[in-house]
PDB file of N, CA and C in Angstrom:
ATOM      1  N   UNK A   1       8.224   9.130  -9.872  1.00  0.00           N
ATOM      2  CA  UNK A   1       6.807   9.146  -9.576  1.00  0.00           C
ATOM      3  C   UNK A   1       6.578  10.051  -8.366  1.00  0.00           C
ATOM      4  N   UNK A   2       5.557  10.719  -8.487  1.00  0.00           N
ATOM      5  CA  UNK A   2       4.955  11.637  -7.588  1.00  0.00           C
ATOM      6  C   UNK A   2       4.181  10.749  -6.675  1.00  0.00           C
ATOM      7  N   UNK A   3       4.318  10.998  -5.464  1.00  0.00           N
ATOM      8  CA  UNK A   3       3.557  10.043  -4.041  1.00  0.00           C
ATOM      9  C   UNK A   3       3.618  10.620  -2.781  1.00  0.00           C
ATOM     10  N   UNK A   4       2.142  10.528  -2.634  1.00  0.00           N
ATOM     11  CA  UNK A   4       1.871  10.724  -0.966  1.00  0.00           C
ATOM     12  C   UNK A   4       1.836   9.148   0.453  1.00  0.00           C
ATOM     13  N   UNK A   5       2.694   9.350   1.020  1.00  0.00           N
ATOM     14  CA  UNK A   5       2.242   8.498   1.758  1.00  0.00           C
ATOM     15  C   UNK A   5       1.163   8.758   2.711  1.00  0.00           C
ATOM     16  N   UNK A   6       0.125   7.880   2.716  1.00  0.00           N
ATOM     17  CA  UNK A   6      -1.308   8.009   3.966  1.00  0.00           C
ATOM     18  C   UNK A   6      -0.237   7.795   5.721  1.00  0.00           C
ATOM     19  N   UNK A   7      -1.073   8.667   6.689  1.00  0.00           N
ATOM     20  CA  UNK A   7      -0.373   8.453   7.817  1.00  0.00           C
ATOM     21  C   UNK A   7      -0.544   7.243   8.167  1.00  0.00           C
ATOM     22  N   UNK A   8      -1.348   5.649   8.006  1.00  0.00           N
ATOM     23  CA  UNK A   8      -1.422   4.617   8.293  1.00  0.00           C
ATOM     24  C   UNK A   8      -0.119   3.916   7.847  1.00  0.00           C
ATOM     25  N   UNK A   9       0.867   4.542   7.314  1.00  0.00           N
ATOM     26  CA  UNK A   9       2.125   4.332   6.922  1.00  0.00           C
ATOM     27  C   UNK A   9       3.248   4.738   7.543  1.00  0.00           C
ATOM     28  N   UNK A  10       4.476   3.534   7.561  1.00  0.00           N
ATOM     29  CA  UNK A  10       5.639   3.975   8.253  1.00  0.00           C
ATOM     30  C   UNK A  10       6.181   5.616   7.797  1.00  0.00           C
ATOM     31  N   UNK A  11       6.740   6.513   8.320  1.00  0.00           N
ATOM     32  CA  UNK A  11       7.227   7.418   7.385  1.00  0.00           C
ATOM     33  C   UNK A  11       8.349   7.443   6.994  1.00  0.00           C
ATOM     34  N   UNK A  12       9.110   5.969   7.687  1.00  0.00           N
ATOM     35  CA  UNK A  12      10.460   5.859   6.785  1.00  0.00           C
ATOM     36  C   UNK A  12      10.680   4.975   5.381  1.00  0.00           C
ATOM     37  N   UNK A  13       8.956   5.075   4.994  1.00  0.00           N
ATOM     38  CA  UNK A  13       9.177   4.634   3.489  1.00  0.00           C
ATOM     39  C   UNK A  13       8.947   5.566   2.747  1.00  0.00           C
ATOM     40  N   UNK A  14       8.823   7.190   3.149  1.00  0.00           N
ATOM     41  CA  UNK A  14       9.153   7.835   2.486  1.00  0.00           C
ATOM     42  C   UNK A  14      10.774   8.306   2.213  1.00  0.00           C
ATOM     43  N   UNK A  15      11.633   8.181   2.893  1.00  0.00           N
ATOM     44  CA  UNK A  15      12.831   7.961   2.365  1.00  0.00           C
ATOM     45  C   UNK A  15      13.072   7.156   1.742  1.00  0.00           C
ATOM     46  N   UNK A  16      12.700   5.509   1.649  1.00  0.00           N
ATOM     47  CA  UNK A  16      13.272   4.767   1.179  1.00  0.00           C
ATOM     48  C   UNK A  16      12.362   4.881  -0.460  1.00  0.00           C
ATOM     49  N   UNK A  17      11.684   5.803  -0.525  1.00  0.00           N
ATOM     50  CA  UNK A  17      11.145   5.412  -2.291  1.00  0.00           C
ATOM     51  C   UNK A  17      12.041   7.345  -2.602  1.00  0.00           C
ATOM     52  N   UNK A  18      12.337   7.997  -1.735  1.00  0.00           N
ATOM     53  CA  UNK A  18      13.244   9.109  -2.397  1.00  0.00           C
ATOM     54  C   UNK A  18      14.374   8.570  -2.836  1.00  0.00           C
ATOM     55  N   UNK A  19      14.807   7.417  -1.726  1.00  0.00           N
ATOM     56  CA  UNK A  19      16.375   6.834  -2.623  1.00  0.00           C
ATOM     57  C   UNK A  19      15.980   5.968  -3.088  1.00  0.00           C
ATOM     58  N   UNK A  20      15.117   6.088  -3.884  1.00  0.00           N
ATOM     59  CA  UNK A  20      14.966   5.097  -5.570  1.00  0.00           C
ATOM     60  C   UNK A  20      14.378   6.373  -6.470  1.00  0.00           C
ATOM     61  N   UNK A  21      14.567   7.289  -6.289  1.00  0.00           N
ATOM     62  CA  UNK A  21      14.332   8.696  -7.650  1.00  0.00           C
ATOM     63  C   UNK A  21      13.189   9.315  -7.190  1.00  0.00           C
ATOM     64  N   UNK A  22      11.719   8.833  -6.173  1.00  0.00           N
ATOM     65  CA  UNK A  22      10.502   8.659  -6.082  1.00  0.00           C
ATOM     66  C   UNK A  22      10.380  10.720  -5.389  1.00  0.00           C
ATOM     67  N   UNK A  23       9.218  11.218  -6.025  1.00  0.00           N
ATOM     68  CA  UNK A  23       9.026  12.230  -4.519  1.00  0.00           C
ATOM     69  C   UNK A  23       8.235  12.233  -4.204  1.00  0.00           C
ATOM     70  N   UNK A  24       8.950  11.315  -2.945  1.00  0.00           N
ATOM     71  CA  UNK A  24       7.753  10.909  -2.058  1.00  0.00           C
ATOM     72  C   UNK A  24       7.399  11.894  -0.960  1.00  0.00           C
ATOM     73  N   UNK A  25       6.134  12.650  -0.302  1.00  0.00           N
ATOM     74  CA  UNK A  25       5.927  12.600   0.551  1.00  0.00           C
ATOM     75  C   UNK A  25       4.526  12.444   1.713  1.00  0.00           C
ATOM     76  N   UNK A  26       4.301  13.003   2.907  1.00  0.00           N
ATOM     77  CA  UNK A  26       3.770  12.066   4.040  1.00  0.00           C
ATOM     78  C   UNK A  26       2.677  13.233   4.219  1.00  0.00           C
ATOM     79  N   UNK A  27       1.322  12.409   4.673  1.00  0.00           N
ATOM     80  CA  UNK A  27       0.485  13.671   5.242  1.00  0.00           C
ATOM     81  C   UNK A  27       0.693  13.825   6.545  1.00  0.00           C
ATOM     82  N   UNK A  28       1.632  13.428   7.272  1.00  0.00           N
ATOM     83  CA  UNK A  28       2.098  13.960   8.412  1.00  0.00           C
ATOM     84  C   UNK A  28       3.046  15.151   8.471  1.00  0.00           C
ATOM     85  N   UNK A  29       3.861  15.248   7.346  1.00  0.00           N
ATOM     86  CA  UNK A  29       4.539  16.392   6.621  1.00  0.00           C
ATOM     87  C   UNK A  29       3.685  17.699   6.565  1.00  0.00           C
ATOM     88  N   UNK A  30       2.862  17.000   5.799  1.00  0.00           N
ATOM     89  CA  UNK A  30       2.126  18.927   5.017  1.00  0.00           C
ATOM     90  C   UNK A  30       0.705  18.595   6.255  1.00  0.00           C
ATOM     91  N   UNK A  31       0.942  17.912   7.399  1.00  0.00           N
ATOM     92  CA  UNK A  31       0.143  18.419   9.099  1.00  0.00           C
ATOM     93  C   UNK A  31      -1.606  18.154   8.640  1.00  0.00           C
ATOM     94  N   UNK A  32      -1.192  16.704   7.743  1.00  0.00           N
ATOM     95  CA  UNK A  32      -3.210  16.895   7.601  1.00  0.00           C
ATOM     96  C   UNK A  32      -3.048  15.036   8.077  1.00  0.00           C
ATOM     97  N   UNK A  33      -2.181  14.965   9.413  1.00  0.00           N
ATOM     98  CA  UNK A  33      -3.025  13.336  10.215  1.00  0.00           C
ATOM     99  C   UNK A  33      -4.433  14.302  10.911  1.00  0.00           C
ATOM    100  N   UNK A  34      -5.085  12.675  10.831  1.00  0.00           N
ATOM    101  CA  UNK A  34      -6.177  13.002  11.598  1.00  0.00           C
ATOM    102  C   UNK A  34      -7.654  13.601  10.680  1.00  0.00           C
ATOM    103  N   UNK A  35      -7.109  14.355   9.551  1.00  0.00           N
ATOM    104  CA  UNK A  35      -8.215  14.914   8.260  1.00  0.00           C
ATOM    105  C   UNK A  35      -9.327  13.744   7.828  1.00  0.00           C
ATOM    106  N   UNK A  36     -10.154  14.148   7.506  1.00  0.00           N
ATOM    107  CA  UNK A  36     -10.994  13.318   6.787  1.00  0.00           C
ATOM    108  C   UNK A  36     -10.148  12.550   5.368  1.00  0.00           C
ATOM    109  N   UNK A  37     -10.572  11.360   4.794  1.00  0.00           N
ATOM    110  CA  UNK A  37     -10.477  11.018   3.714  1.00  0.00           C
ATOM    111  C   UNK A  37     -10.440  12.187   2.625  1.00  0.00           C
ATOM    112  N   UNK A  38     -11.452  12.835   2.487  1.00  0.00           N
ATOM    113  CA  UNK A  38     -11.872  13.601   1.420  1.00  0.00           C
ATOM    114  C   UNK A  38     -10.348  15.179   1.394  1.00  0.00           C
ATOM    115  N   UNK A  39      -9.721  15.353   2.292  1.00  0.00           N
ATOM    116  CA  UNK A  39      -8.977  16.448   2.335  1.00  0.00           C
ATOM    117  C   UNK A  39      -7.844  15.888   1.965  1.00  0.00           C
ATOM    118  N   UNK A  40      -7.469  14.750   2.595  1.00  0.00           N
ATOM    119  CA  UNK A  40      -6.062  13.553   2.196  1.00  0.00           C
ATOM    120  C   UNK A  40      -6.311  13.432   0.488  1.00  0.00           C
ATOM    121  N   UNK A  41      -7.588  13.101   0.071  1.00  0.00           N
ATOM    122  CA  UNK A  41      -7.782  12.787  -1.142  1.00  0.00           C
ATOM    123  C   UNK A  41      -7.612  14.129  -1.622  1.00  0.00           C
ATOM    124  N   UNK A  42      -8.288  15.357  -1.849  1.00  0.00           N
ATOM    125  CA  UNK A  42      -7.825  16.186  -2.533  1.00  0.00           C
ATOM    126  C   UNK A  42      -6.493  17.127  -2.455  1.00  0.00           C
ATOM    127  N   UNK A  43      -5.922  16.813  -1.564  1.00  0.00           N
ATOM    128  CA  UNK A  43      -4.170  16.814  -1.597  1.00  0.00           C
ATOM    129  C   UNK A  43      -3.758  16.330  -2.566  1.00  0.00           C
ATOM    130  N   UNK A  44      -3.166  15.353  -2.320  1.00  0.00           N
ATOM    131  CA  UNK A  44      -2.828  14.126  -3.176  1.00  0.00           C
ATOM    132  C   UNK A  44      -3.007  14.760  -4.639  1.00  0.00           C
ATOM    133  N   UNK A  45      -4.585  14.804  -5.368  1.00  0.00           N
ATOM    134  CA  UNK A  45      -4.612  14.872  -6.371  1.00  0.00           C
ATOM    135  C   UNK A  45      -4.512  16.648  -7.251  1.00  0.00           C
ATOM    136  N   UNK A  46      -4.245  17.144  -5.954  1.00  0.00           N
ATOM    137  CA  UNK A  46      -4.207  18.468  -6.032  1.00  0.00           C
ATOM    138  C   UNK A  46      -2.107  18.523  -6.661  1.00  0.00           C
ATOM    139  N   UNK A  47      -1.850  17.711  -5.995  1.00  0.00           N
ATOM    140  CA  UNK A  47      -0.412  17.873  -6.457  1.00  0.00           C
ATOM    141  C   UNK A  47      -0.117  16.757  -7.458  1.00  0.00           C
ATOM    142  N   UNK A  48      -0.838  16.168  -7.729  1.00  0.00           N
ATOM    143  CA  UNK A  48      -0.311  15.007  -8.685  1.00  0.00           C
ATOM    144  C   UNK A  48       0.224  13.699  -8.667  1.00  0.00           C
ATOM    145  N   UNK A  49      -0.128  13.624  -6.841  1.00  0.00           N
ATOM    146  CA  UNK A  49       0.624  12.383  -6.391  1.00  0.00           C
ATOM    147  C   UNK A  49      -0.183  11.221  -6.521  1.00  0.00           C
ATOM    148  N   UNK A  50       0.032  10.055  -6.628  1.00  0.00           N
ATOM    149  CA  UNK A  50      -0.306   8.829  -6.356  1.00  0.00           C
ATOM    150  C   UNK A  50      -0.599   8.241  -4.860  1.00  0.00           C
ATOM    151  N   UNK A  51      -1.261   8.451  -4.565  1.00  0.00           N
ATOM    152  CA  UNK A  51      -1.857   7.726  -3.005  1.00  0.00           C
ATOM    153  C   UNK A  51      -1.713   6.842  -2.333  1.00  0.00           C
ATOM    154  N   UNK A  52      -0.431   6.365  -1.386  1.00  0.00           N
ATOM    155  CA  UNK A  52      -0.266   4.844  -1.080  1.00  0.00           C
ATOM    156  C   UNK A  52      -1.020   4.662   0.318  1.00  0.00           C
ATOM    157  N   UNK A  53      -1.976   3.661   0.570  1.00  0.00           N
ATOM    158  CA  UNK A  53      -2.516   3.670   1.996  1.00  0.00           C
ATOM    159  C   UNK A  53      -2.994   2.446   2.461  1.00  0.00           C
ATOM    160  N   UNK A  54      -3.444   2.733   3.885  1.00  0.00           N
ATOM    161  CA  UNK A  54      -3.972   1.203   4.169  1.00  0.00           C
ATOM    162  C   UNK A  54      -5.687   0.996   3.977  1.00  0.00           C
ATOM    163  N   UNK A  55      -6.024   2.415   4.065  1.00  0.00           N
ATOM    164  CA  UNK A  55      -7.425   2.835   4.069  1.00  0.00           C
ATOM    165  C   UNK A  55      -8.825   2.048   3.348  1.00  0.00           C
ATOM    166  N   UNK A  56      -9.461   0.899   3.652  1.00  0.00           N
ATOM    167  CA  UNK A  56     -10.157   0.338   2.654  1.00  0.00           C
ATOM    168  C   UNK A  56     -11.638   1.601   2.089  1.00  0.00           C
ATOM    169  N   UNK A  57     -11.106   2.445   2.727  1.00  0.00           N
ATOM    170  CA  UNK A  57     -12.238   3.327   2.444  1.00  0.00           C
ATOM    171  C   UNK A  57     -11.827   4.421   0.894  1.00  0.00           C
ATOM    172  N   UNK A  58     -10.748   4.210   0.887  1.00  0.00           N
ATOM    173  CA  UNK A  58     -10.631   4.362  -0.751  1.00  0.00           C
ATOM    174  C   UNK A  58     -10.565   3.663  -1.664  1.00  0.00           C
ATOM    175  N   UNK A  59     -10.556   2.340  -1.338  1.00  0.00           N
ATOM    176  CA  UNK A  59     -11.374   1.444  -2.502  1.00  0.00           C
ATOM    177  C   UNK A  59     -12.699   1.624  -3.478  1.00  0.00           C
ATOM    178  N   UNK A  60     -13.242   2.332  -2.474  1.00  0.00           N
ATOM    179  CA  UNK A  60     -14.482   2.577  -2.802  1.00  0.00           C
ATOM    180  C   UNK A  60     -14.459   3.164  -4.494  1.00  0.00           C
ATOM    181  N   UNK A  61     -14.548   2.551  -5.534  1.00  0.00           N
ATOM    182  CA  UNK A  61     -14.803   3.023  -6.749  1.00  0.00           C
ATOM    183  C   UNK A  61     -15.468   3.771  -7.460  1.00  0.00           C
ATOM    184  N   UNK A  62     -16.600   4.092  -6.706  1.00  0.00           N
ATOM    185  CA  UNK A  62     -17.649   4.834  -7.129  1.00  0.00           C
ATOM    186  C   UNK A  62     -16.921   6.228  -6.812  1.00  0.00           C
ATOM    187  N   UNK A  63     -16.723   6.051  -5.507  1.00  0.00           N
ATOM    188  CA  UNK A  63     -16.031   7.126  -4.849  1.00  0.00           C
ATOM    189  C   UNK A  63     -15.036   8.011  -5.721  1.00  0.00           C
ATOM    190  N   UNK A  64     -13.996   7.287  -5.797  1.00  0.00           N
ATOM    191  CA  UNK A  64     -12.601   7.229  -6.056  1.00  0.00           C
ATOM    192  C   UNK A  64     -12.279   6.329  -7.825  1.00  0.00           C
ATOM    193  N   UNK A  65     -13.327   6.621  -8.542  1.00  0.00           N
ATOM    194  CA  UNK A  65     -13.379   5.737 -10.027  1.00  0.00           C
ATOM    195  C   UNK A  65     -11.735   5.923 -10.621  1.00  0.00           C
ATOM    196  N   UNK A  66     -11.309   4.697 -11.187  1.00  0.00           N
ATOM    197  CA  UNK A  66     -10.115   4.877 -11.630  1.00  0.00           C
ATOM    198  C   UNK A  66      -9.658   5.456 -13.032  1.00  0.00           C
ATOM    199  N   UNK A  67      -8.907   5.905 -13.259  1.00  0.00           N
ATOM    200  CA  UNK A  67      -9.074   7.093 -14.529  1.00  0.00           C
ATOM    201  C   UNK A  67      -9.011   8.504 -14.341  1.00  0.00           C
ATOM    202  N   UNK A  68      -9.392   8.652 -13.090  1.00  0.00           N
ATOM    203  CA  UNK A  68     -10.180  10.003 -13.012  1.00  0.00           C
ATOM    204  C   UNK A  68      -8.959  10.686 -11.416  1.00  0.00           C
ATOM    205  N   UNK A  69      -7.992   9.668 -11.185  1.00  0.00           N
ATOM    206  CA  UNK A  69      -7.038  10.408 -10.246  1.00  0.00           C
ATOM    207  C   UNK A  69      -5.782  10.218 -10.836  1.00  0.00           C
ATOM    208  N   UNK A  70      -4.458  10.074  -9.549  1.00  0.00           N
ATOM    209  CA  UNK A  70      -2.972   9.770 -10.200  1.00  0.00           C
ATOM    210  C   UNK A  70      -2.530   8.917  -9.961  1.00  0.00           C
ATOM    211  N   UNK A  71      -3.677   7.853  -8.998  1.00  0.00           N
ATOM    212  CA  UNK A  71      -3.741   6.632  -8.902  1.00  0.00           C
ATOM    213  C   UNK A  71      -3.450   6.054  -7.392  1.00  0.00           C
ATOM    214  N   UNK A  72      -3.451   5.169  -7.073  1.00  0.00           N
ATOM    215  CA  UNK A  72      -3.831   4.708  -5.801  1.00  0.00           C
ATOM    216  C   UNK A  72      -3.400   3.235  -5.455  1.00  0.00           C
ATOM    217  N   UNK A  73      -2.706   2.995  -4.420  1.00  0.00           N
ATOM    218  CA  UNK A  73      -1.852   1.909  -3.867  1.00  0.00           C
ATOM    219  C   UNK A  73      -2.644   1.619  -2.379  1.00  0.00           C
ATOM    220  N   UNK A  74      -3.317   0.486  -2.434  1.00  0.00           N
ATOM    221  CA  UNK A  74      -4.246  -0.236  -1.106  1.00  0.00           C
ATOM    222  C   UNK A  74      -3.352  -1.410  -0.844  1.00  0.00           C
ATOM    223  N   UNK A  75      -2.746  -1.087   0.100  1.00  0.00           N
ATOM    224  CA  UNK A  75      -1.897  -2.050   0.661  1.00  0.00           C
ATOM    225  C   UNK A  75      -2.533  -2.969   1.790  1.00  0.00           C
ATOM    226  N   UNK A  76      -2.772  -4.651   1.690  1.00  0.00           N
ATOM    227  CA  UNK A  76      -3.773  -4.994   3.039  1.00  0.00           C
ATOM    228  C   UNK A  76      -2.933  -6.317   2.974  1.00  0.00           C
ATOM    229  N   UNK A  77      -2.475  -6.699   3.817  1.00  0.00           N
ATOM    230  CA  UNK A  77      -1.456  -7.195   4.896  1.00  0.00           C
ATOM    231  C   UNK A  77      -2.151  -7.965   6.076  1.00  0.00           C
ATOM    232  N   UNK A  78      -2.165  -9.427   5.741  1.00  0.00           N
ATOM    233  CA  UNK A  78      -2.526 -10.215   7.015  1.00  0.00           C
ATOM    234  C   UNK A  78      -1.980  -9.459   8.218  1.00  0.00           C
ATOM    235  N   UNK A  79      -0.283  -9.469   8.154  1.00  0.00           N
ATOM    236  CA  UNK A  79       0.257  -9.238   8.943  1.00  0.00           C
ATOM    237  C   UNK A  79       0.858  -8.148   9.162  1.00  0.00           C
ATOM    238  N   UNK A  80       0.417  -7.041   9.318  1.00  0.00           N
ATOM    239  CA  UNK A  80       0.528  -5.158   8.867  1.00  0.00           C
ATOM    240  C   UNK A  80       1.333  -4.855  10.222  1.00  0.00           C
ATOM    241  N   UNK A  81       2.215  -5.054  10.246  1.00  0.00           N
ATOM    242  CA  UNK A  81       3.598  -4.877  11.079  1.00  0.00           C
ATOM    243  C   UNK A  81       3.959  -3.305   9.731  1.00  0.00           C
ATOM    244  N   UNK A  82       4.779  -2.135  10.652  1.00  0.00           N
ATOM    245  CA  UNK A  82       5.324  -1.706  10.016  1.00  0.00           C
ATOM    246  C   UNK A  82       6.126  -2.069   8.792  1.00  0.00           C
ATOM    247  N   UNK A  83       7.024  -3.047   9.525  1.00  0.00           N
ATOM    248  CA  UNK A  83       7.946  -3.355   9.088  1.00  0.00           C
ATOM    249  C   UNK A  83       7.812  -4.218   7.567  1.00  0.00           C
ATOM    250  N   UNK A  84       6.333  -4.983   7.744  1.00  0.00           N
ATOM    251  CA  UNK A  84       5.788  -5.968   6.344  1.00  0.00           C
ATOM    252  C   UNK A  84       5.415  -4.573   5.732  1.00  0.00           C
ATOM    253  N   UNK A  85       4.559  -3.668   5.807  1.00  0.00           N
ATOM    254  CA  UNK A  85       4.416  -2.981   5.473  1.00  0.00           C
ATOM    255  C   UNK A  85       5.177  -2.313   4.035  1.00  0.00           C
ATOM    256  N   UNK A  86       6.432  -1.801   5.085  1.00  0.00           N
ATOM    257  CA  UNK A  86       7.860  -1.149   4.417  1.00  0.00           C
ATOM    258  C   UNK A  86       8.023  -1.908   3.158  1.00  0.00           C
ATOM    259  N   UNK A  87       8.567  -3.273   3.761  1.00  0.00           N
ATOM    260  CA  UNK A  87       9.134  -4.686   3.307  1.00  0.00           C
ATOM    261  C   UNK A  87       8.197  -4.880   2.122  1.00  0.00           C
ATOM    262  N   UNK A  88       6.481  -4.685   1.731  1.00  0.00           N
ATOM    263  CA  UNK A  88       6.043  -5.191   0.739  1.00  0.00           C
ATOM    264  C   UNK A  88       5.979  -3.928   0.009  1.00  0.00           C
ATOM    265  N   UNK A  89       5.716  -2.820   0.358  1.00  0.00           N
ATOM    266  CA  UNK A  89       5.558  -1.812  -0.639  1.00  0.00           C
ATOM    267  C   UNK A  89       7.350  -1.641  -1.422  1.00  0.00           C
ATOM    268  N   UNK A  90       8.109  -1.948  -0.882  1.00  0.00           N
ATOM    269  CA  UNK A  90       9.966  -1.438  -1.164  1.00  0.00           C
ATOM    270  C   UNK A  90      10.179  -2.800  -1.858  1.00  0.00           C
ATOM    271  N   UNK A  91       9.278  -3.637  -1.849  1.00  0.00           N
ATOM    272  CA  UNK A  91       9.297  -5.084  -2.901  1.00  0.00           C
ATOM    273  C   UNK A  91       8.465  -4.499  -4.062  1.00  0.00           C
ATOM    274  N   UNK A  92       7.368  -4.046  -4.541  1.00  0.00           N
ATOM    275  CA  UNK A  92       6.660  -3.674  -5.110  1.00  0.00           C
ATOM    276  C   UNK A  92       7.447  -2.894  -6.256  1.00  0.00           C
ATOM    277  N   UNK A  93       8.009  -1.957  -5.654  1.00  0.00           N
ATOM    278  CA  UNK A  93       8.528  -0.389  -6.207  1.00  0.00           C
ATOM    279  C   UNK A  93       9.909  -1.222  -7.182  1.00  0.00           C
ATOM    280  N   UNK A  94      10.305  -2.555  -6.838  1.00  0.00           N
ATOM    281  CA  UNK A  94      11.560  -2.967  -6.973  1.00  0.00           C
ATOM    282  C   UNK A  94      11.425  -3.729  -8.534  1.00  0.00           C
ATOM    283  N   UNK A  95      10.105  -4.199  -8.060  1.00  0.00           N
ATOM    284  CA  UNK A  95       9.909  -5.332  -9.512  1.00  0.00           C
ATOM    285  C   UNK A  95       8.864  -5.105 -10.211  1.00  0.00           C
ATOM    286  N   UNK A  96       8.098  -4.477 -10.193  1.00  0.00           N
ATOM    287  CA  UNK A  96       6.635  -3.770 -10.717  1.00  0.00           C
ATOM    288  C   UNK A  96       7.120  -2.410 -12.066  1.00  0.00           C
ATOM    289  N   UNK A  97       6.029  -1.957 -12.789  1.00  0.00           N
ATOM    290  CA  UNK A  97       6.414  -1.527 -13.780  1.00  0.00           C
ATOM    291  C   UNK A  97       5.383  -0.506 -13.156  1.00  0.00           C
ATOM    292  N   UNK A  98       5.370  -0.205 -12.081  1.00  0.00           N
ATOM    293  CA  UNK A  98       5.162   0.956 -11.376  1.00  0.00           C
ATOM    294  C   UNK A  98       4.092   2.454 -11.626  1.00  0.00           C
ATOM    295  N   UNK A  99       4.780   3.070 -12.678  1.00  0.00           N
ATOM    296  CA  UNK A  99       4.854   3.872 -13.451  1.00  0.00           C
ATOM    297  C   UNK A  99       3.931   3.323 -14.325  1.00  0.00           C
ATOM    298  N   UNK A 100       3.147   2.637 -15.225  1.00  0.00           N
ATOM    299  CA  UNK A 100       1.860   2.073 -15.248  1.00  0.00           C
ATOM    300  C   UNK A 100       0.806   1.928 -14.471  1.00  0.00           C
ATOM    301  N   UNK A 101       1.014   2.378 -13.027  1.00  0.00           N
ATOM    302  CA  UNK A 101      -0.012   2.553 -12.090  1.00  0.00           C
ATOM    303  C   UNK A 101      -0.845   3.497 -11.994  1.00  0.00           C
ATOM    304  N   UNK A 102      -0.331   4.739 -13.081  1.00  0.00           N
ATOM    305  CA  UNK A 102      -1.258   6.387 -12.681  1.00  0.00           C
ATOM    306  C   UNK A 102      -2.794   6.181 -13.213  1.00  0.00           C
ATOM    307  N   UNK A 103      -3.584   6.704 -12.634  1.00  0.00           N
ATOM    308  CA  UNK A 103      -4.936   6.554 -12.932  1.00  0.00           C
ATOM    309  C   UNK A 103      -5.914   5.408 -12.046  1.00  0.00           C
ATOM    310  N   UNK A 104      -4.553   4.509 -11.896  1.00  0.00           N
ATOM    311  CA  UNK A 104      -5.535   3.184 -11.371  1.00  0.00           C
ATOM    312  C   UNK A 104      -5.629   2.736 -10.064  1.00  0.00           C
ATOM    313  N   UNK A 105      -6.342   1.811  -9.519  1.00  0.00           N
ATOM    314  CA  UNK A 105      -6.803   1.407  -8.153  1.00  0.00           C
ATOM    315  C   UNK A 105      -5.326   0.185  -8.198  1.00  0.00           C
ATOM    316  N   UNK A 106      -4.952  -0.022  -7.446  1.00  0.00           N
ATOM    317  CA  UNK A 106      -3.933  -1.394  -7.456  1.00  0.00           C
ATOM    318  C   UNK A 106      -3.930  -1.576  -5.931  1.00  0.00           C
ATOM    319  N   UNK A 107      -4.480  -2.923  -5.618  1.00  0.00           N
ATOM    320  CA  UNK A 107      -4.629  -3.402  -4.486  1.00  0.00           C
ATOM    321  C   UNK A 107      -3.810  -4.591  -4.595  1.00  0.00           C
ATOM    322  N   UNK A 108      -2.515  -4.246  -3.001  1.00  0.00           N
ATOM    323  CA  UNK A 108      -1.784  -5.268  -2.805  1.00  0.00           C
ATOM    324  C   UNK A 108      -2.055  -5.935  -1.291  1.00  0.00           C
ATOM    325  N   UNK A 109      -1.815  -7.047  -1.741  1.00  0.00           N
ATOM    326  CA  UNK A 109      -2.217  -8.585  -0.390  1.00  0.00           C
ATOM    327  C   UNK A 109      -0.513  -8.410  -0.328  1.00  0.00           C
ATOM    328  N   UNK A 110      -0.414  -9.588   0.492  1.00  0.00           N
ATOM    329  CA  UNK A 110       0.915 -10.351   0.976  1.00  0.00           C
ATOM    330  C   UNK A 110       1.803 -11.362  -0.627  1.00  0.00           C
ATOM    331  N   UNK A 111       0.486 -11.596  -1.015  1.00  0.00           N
ATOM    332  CA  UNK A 111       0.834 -12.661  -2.320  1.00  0.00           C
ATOM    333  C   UNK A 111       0.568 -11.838  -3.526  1.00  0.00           C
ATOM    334  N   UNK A 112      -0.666 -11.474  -3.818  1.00  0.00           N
ATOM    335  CA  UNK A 112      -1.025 -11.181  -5.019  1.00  0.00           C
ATOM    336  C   UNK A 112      -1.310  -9.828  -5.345  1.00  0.00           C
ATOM    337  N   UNK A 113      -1.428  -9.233  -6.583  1.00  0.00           N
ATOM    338  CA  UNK A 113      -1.716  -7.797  -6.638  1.00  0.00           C
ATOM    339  C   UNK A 113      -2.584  -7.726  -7.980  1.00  0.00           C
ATOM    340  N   UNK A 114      -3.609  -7.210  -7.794  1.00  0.00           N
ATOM    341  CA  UNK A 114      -4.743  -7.003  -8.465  1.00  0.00           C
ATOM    342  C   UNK A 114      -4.956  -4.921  -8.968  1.00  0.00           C
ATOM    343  N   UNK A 115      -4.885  -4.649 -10.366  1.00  0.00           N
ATOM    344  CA  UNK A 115      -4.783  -3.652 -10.745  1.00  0.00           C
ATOM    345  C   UNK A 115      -6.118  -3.430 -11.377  1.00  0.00           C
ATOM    346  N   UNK A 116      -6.782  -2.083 -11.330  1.00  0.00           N
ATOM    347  CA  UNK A 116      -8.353  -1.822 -12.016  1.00  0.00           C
ATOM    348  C   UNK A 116      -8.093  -0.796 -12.991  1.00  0.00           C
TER     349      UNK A 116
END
């Protein structure tokens, strides 16, 4: 799977989804921290990646309708420690059928995960 990590993300989970096959990489990489939403977003879909972030501002559906990108990972975390962070997305990637995610919104909690 093709993936950008959002800079609200550790960037050593972009190694850890390269050593599971993933190419992953960071908008701290290709130097767009700090960009608006809208430039992060047309990255991303400019290369084909899937979007992992903390951002509730790409929830926005209207915005961001599902179908219509390469899909999108909202990660929201009582407890948004890097480290839970890492720990729930590198749980996700482990037991999830993943690769069924392109196109869609998939918002993950601590417990539950809800796909649009």
């Amino acid at each position: 799977m093709r993936i950008k990590l959002d800079e609200n993300l550790p960037a050593t989970l972009a190694a850890r989804l390269r050593q599971l096959g993933h190419d992953a990489d960071t908008v701290q990489e290709e130097g767009l921290c700090g960009r608006d939403d809208e430039t992060v977003w047309e990255a991303a879909q400019r290369e084909e990646r899937f979007l992992i972030t903390q951002d509730l501002d790409f929830s926005d559906m209207r915005k961001f309708p599902p179908g219509t990108h390469a899909g999108l990972l909202l990660v929201r975390l009582q407890e948004a420690s890097r480290r839970q962070i890492e720990r729930r997305v590198m749980d996700l990637f482990a037991t999830e059928a993943v690769e069924t995610w392109a196109g869609r919104l998939v918002v993950a909690t601590g417990v539950k995960l809800r796909t649009r």
